[in-house]
Protein backbone atom coordinates (compact mmCIF):
# COMPACT_ATOMS: atom_id res chain seq x y z
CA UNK A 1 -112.35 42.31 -26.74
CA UNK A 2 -114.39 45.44 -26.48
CA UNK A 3 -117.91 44.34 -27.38
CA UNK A 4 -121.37 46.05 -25.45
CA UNK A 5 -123.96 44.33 -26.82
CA UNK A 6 -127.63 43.98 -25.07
CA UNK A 7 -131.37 41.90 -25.76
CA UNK A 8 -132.72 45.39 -27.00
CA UNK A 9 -129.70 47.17 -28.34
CA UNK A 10 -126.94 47.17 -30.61
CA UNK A 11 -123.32 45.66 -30.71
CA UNK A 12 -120.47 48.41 -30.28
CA UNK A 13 -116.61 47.34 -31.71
CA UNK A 14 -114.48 50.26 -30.42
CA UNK A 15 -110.36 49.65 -30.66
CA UNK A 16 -108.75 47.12 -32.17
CA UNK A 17 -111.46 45.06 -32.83
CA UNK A 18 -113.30 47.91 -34.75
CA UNK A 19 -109.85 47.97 -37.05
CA UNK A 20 -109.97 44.69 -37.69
CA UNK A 21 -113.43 44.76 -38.16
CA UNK A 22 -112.97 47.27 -40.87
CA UNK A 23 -110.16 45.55 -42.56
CA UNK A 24 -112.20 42.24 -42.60
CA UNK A 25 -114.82 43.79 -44.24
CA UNK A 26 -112.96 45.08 -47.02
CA UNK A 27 -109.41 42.79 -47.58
CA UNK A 28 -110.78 39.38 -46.82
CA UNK A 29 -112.30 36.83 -49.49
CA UNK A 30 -116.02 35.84 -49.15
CA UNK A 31 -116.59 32.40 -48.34
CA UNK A 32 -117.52 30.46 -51.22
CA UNK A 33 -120.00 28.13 -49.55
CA UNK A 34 -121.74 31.53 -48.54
CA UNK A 35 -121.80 32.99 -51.95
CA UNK A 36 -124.05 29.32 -53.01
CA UNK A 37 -126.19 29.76 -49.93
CA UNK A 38 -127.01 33.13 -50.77
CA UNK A 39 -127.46 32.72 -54.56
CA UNK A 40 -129.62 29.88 -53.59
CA UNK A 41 -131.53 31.55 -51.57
CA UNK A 42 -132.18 34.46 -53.69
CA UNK A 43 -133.80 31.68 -56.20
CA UNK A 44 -135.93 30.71 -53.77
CA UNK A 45 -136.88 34.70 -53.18
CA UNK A 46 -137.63 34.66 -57.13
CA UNK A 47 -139.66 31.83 -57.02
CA UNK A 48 -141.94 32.62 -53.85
CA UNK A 49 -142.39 36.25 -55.22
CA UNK A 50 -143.77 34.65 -58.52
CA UNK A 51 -145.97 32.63 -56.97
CA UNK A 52 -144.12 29.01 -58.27
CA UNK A 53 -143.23 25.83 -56.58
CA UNK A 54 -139.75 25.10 -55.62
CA UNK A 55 -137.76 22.76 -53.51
CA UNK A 56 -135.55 22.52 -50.80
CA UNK A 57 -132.59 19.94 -51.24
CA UNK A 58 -130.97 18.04 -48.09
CA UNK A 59 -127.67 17.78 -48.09
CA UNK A 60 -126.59 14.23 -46.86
C-alpha cells in the first residue's frame, strides 16, 4: 500500500489504492449506523447553537 503520511502533514494514496479510493468514494453505500450518528449529531449542533439543553443517550 502506497500511503506517506506524517505528525505535521498530509496522507498521499498514489496507485491502486488512489483508484480504489476514488471508486469507494463514489460506488459504495454509506453505512447506515453512520448516517444516525451524524444526523444525531447535527441535533446536538442545533441545539448547542440555540442555546437549549439536550442529552446524550448510552447505548447499553
Amino acid at each position: 500500500m502506497a500511503i506517506k503520511s506524517s505528525t505535521f502533514g498530509r496522507v498521499e494514496l498514489s496507485g491502486a489504492d488512489a483508484v480504489r479510493f476514488v471508486q469507494h468514494m463514489n460506488e459504495d453505500k454509506p453505512n447506515p449506523l453512520a448516517l444516525a450518528t451524524l444526523a444525531r449529531g447535527r441535533e446536538i449542533i442545533e441545539k448547542t447553537n440555540k442555546g437549549e439543553a439536550f442529552k446524550l443517550k448510552r447505548n447499553a
